[in-house]
Protein backbone atom coordinates (compact mmCIF):
# COMPACT_ATOMS: atom_id res chain seq x y z
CA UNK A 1 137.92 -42.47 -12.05
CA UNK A 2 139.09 -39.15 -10.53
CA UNK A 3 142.30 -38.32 -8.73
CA UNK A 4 139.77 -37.39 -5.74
CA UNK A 5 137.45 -40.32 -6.35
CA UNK A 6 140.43 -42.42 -5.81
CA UNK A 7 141.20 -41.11 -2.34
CA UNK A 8 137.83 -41.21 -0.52
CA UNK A 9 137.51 -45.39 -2.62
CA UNK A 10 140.82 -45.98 -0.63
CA UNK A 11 140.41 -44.10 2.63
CA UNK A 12 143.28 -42.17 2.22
CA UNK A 13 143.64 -39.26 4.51
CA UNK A 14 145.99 -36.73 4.24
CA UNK A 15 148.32 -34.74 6.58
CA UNK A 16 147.59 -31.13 7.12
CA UNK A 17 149.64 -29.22 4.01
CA UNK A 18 152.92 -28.30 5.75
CA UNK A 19 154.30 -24.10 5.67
CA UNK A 20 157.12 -23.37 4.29
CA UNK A 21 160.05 -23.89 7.13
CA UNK A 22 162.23 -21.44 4.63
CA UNK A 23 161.99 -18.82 1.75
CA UNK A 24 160.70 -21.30 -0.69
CA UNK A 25 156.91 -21.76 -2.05
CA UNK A 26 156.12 -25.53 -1.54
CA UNK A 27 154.60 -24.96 -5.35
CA UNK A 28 154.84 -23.23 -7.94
CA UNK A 29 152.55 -23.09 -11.28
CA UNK A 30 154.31 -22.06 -14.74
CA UNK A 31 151.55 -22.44 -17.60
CA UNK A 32 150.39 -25.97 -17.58
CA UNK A 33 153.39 -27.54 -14.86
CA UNK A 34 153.36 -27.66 -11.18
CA UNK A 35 156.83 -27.50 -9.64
CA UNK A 36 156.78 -28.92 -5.90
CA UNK A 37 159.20 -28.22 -3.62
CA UNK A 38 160.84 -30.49 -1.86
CA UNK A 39 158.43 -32.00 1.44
CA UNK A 40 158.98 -34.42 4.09
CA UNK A 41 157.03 -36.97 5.89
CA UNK A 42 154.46 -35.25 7.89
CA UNK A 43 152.01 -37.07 9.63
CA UNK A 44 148.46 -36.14 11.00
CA UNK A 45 149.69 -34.79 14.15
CA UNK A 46 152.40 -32.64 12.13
CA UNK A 47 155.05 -34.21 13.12
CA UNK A 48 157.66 -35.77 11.15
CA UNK A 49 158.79 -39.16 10.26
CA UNK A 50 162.75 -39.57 11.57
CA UNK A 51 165.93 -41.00 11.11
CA UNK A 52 168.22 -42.72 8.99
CA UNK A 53 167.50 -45.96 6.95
CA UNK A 54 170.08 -48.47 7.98
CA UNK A 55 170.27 -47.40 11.65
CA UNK A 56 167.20 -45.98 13.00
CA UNK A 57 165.08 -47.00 10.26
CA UNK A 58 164.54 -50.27 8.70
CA UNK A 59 163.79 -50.73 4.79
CA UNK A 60 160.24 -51.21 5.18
CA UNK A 61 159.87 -47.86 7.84
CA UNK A 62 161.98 -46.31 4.95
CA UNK A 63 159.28 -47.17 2.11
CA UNK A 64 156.25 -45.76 4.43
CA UNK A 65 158.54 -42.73 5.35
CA UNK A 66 158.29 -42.07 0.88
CA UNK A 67 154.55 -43.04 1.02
CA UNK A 68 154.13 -40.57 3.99
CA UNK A 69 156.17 -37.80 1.68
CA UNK A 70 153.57 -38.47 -1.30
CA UNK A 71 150.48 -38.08 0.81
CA UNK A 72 151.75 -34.40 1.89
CA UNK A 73 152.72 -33.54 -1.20
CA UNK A 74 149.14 -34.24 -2.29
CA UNK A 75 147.86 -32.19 0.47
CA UNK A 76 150.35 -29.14 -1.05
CA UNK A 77 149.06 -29.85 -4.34
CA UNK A 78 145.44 -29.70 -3.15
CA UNK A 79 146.60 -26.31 -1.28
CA UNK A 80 148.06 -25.01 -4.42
CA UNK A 81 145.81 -26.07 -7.23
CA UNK A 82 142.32 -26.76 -5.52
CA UNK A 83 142.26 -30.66 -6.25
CA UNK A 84 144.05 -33.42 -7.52
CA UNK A 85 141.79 -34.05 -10.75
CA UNK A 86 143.65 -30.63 -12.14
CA UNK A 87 146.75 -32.65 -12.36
CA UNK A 88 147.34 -34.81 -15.60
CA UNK A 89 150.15 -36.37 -14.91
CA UNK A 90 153.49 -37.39 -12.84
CA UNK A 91 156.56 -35.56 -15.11
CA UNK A 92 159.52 -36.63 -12.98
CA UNK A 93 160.20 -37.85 -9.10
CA UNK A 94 163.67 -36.98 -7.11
CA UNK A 95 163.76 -38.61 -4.02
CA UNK A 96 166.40 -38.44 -1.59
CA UNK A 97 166.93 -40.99 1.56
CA UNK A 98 168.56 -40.45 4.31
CA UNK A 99 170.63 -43.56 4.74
CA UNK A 100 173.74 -44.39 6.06
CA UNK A 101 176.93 -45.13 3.16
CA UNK A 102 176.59 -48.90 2.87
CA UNK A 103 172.79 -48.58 2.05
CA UNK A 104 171.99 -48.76 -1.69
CA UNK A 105 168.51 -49.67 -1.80
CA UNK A 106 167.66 -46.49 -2.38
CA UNK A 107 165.01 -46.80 -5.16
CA UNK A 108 163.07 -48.98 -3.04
CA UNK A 109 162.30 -46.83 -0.38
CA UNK A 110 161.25 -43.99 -3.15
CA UNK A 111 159.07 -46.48 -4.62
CA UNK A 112 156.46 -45.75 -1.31
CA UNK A 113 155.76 -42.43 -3.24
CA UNK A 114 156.05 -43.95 -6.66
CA UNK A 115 153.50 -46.61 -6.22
CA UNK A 116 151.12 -44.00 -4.49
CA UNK A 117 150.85 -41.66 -7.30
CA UNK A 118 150.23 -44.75 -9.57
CA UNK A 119 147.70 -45.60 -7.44
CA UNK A 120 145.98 -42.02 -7.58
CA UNK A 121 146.46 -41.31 -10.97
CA UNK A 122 147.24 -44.52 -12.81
CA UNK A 123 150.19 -46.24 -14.41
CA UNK A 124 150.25 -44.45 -16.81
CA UNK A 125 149.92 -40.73 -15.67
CA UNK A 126 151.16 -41.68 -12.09
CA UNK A 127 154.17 -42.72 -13.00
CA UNK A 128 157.04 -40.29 -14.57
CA UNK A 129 160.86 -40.55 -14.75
CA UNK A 130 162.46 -40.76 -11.76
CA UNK A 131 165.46 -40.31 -9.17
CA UNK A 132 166.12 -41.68 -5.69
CA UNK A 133 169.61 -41.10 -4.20
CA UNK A 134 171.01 -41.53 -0.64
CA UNK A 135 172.00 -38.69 1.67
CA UNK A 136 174.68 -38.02 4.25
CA UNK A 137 171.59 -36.14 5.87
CA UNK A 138 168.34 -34.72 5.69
CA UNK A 139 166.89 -31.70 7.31
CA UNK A 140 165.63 -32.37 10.64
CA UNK A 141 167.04 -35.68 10.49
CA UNK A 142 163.75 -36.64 8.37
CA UNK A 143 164.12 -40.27 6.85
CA UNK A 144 162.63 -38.93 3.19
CA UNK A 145 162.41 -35.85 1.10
CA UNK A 146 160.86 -35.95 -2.28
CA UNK A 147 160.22 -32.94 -5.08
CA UNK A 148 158.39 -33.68 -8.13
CA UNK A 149 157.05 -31.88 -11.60
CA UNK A 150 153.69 -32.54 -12.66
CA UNK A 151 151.49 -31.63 -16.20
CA UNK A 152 148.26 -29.64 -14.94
CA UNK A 153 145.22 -30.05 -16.99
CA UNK A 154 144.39 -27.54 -19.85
């Protein structure tokens, strides 16, 4: 089943494609990857998903925040590329958390993005190596920011 297919069989709707807030692209295509940029958790209205895991945020708002970061970086992606069946696969994840020091459940929260892209594109091509570290802080105070590398179809 297609990467597209998947989203309208799980009525998944994604956040308007975010502009850049800096001198960055939010992708970029060498050959057959696609480098995104760092994104946040932007939702529907354009806002942004907030504050710090441990504090303001509980573990569970923390995990959504990451899902929320993977459904705009699909909407970059279909910006960028025309549609998610032109990706092949998930290369590599870094996700970052904003989280106070004692937190260290760090790869939890990431796994809201993670278990997304399996979702769209399988276990097997949704799911690459991956990072999730904590933060001191994030810009804007945003609970989640997430980059990624992915293979684009020949």
């Amino acid at each position: 089943m297609s990467a597209e297919q998947k989203l309208l069989d799980l009525n998944i709707q994604l956040p308007p494609a975010p502009t850049p807030a800096g001198v960055y692209k939010p992708c970029l295509r060498d050959g057959k990857y696609l480098y995104v940029s760092g994104h946040g958790p932007v939702k529907m209205d354009k806002s942004l998903m907030t504050g710090r895991v441990g504090t303001d945020v509980d573990l569970e708002q923390g995990k959504l925040a990451a899902r929320q970061v993977g459904l705009t970086m699909l909407s970059s992606i279909k910006a960028s590329v025309g549609s998610l069946d032109k990706i092949k696969r998930v290369i590599k994840v870094l996700g970052m958390v904003n989280a106070v020091p004692e937190f260290d459940r760090h790869p939890y929260v990431i796994n809201g993005c993670s278990e997304l892209f399996a979702e769209i594109w399988g276990e097997e091509d949704g799911v690459g190596v991956r990072s999730a570290v904590g933060m001191g802080s994030l810009p804007n105070n945003i609970t989640v920011e997430i980059e990624a590398l992915f293979e684009l179809k020949d």
